[in-house]
N, C-alpha and C. Protein backbone atom coordinates (compact mmCIF):
# COMPACT_ATOMS: atom_id res chain seq x y z
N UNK A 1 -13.39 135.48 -256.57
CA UNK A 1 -14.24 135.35 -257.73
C UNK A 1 -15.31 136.43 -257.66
N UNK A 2 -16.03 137.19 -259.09
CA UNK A 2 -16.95 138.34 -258.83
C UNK A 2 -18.17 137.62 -259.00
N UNK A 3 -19.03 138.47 -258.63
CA UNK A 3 -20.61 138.14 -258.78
C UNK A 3 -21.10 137.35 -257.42
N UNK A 4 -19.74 137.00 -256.59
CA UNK A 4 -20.06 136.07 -255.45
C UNK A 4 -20.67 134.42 -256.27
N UNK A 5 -20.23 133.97 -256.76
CA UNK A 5 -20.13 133.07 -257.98
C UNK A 5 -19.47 131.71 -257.25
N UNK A 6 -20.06 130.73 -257.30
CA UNK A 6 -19.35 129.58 -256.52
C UNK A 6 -18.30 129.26 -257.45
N UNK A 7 -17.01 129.19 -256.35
CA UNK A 7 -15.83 128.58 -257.62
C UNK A 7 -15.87 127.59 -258.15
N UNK A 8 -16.83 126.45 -257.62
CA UNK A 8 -17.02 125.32 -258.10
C UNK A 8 -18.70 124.92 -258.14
N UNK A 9 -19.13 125.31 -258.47
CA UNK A 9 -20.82 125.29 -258.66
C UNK A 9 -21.44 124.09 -258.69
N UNK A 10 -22.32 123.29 -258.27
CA UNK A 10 -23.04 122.26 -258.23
C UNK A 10 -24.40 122.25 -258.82
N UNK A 11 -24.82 121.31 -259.01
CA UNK A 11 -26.17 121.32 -259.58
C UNK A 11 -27.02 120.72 -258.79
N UNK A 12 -28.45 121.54 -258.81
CA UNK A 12 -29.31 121.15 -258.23
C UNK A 12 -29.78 119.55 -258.18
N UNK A 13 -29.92 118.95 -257.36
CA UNK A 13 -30.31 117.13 -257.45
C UNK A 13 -31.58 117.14 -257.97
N UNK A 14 -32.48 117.93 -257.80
CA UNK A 14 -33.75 117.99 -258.63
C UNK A 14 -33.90 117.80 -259.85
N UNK A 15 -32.30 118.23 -260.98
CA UNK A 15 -32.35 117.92 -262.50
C UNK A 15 -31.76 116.82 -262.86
N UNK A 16 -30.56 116.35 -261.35
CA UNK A 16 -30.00 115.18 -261.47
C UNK A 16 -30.44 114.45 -262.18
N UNK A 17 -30.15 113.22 -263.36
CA UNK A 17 -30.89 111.82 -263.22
C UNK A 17 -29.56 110.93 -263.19
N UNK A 18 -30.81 109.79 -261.75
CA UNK A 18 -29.95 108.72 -261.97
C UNK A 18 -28.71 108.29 -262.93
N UNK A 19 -29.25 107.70 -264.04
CA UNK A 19 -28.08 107.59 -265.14
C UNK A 19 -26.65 108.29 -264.98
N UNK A 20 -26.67 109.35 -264.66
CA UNK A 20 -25.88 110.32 -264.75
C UNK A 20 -24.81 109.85 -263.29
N UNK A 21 -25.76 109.55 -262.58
CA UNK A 21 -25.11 109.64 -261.16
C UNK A 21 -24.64 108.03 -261.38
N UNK A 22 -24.89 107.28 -261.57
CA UNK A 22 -23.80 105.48 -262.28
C UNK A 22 -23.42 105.37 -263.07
N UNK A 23 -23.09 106.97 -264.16
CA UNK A 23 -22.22 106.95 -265.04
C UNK A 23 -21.10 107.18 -264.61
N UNK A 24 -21.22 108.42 -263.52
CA UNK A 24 -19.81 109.22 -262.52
C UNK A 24 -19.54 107.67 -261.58
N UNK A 25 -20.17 106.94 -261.08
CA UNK A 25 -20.07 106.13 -260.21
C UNK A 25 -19.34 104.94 -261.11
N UNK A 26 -19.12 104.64 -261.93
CA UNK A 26 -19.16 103.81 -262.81
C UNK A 26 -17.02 103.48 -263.20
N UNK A 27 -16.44 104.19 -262.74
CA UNK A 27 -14.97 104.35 -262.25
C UNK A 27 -15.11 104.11 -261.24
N UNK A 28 -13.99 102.49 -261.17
CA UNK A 28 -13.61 102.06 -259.56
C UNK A 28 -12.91 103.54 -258.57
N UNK A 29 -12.79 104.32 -258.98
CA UNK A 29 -11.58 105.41 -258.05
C UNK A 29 -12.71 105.99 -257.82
N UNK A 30 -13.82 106.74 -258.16
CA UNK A 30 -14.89 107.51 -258.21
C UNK A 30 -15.56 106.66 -256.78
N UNK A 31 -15.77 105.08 -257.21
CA UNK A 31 -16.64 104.89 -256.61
C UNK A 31 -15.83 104.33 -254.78
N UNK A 32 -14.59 104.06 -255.10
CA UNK A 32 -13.57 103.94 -253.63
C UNK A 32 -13.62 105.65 -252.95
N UNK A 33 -14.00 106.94 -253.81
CA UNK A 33 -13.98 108.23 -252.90
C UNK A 33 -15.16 108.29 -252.42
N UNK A 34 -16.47 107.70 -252.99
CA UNK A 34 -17.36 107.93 -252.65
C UNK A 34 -17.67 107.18 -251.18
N UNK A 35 -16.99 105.65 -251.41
CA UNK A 35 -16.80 105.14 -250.02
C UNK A 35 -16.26 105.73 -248.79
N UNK A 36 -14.60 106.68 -249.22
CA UNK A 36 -14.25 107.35 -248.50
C UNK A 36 -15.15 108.15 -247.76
N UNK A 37 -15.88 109.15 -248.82
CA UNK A 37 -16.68 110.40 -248.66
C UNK A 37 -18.04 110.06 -247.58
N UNK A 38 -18.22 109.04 -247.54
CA UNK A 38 -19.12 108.62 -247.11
C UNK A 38 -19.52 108.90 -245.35
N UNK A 39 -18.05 108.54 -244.72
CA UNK A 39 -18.17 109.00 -243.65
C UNK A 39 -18.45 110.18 -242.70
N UNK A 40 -18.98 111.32 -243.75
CA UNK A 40 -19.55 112.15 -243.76
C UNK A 40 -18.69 114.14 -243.42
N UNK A 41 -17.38 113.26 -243.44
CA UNK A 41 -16.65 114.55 -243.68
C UNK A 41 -15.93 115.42 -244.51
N UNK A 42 -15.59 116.21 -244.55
CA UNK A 42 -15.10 116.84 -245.60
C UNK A 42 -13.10 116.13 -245.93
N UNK A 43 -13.12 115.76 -246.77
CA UNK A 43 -11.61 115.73 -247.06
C UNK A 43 -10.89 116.39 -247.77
N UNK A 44 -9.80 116.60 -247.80
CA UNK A 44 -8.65 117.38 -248.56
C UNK A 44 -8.79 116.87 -249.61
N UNK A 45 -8.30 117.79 -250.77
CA UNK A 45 -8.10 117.24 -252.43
C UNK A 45 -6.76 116.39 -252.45
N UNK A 46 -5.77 116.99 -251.46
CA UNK A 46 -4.43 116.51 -251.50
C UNK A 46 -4.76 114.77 -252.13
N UNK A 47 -3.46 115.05 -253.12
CA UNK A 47 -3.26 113.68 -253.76
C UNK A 47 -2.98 112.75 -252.88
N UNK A 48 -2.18 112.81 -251.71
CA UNK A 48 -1.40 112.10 -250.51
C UNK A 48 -2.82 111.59 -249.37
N UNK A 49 -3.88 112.55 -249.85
CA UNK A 49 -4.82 111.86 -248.71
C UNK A 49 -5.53 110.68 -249.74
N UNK A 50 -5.68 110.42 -250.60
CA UNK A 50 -6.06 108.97 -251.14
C UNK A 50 -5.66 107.95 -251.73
N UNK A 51 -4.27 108.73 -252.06
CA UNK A 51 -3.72 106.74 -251.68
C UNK A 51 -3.74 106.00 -253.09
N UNK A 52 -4.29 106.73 -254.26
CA UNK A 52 -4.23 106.18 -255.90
C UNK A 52 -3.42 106.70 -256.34
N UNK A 53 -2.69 105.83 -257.02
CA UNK A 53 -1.24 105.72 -257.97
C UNK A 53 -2.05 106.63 -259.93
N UNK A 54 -2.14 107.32 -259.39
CA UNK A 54 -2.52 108.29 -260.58
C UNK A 54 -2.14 109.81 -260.61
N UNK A 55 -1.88 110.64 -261.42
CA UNK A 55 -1.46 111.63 -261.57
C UNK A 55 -2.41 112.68 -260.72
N UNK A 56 -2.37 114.06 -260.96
CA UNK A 56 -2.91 114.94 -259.84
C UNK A 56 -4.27 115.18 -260.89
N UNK A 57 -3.57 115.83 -262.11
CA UNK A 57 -4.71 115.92 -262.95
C UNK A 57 -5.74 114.67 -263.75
N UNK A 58 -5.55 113.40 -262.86
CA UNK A 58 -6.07 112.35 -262.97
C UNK A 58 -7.76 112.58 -261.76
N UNK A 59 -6.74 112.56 -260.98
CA UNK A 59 -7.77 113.14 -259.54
C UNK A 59 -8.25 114.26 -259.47
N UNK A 60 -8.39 115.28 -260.21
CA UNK A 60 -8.74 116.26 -260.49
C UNK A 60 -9.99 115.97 -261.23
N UNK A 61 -9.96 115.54 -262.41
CA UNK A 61 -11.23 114.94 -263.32
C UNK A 61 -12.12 114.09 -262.97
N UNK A 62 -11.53 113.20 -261.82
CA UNK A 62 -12.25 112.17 -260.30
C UNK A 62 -13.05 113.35 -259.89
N UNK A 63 -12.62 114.48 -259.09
CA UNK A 63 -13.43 114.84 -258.36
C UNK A 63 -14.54 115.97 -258.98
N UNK A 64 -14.07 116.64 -260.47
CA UNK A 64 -15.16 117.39 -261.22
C UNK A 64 -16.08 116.47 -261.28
N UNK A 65 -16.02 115.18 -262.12
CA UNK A 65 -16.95 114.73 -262.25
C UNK A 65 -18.10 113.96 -261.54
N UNK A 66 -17.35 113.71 -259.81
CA UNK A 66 -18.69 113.95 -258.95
C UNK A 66 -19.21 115.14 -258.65
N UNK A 67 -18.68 116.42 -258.73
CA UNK A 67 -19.26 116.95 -258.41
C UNK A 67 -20.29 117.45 -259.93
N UNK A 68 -19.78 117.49 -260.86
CA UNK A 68 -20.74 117.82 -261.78
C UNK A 68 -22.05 116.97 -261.74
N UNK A 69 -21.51 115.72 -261.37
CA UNK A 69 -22.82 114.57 -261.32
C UNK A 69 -24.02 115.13 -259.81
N UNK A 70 -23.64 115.89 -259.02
CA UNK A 70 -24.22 116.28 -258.15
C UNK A 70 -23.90 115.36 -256.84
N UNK A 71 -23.11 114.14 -256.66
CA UNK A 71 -23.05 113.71 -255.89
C UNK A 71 -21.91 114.55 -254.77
N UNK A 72 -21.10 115.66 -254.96
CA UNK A 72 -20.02 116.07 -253.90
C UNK A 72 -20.24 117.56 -254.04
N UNK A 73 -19.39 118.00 -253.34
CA UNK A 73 -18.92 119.86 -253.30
C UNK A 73 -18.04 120.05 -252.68
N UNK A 74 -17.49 120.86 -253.06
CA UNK A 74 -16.21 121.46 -252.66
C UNK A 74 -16.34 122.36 -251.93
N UNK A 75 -15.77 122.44 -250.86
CA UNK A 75 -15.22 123.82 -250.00
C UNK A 75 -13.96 124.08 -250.12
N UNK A 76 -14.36 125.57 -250.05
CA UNK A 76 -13.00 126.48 -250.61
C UNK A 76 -12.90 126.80 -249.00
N UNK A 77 -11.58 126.90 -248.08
CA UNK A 77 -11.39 128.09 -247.19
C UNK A 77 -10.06 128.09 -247.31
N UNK A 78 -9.79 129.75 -247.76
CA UNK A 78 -8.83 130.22 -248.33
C UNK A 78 -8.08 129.64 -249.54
N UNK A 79 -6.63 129.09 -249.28
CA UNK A 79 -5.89 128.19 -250.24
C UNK A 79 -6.69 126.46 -250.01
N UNK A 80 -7.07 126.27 -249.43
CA UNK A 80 -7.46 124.71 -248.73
C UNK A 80 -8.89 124.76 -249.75
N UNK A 81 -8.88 123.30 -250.19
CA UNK A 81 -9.87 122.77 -250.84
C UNK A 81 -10.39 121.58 -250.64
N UNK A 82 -11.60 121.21 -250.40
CA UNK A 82 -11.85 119.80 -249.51
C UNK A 82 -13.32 118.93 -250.07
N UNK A 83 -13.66 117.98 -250.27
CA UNK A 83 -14.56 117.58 -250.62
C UNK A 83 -15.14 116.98 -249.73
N UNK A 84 -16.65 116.84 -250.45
CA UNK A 84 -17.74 116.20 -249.39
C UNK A 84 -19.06 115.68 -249.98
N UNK A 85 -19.07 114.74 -249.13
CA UNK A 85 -20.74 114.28 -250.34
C UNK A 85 -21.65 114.73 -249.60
N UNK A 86 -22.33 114.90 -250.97
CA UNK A 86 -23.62 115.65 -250.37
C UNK A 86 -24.78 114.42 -249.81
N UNK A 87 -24.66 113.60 -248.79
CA UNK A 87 -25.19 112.53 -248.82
C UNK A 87 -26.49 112.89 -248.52
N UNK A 88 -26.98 113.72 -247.55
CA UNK A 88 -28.69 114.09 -247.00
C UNK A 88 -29.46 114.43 -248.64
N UNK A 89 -28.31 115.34 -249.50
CA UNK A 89 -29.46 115.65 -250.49
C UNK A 89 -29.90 113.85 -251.91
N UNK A 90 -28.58 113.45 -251.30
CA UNK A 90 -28.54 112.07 -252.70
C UNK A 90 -29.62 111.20 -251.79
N UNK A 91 -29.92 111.13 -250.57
CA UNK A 91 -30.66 110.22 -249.68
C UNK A 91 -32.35 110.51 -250.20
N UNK A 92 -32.27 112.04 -249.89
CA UNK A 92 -33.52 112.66 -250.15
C UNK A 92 -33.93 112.10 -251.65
N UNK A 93 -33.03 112.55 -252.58
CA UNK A 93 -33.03 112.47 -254.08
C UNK A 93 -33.38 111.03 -254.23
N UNK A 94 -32.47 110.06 -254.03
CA UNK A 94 -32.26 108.73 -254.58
C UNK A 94 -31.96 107.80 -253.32
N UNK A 95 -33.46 107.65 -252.75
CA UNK A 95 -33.44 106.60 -251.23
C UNK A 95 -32.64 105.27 -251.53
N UNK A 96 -31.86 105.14 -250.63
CA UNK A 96 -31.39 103.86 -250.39
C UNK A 96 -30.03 103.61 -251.66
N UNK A 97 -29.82 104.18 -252.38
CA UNK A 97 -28.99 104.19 -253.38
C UNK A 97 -27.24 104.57 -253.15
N UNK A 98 -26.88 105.37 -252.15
CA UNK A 98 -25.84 105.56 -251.25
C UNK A 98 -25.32 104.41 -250.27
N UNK A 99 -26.30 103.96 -249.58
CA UNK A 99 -26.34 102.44 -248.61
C UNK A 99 -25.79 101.38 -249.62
N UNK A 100 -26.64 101.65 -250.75
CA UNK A 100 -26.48 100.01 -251.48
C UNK A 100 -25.14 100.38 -252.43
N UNK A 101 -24.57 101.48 -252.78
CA UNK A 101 -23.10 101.75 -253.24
C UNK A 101 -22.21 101.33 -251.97
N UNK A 102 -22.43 101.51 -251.00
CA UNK A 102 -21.37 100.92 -249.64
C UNK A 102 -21.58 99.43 -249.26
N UNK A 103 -22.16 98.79 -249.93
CA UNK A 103 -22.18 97.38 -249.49
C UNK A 103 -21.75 96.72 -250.31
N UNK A 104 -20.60 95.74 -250.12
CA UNK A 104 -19.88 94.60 -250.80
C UNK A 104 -20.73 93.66 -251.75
C-alpha cells in the first residue's frame, strides 16, 4: 500500500463513543469474538479458527465492524491476517466495560 497507509486503519478511542462500541457489540458473533479476543492474543481471520456456521464474507463484516468501532486491529504480516483487541486502550477509554462484556 503507498503513503505507508494502514491497510486497515483504526480510529482513535478518543472520538470513540460508547454507543457505537454496543452497537458493534450488540451481534451475538461480534460479541462471542470479543470473548475470544479477549485472551489477549492475536488470532487468525481464518474462517476455521471460529467455529460460526456463516459465510466468509459474513465474518468479514464481523470483523470490519469491530474494528471500525475501535474495539480490534488487524495485523497484516505478509499474506497472514490476524486480529486483536485493543483491550489496554478500551480499559483506558471505557473502565470496567470489557470485564463486564466477559461475565455471564
Amino acid at each position: 500500500m503507498s503513503n505507508n497507509q494502514p491497510e486497515y486503519p483504526i480510529p482513535d478511542l478518543g472520538s470513540v463513543q460508547l454507543v457505537d462500541v454496543l452497537r458493534a457489540l450488540g451481534d451475538p458473533i461480534r460479541l462471542q469474538i470479543l470473548r475470544v479476543l479477549s485472551d489477549g492474543r492475536a488470532h487468525p481471520k481464518h474462517l476455521t479458527e471460529w467455529g460460526f456456521d456463516v459465510q466468509k464474507s459474513t465474518m468479514s463484516h464481523h470483523f470490519k465492524t469491530l474494528r471500525e468501532a475501535g474495539l480490534t486491529e488487524t495485523i497484516v504480516e505478509g499474506r497472514t491476517h490476524a486480529i486483536r483487541l485493543r483491550r489496554a486502550e478500551l480499559d483506558a477509554r471505557f473502565p470496567g466495560l470489557v470485564a463486564s462484556l466477559l461475565t455471564d
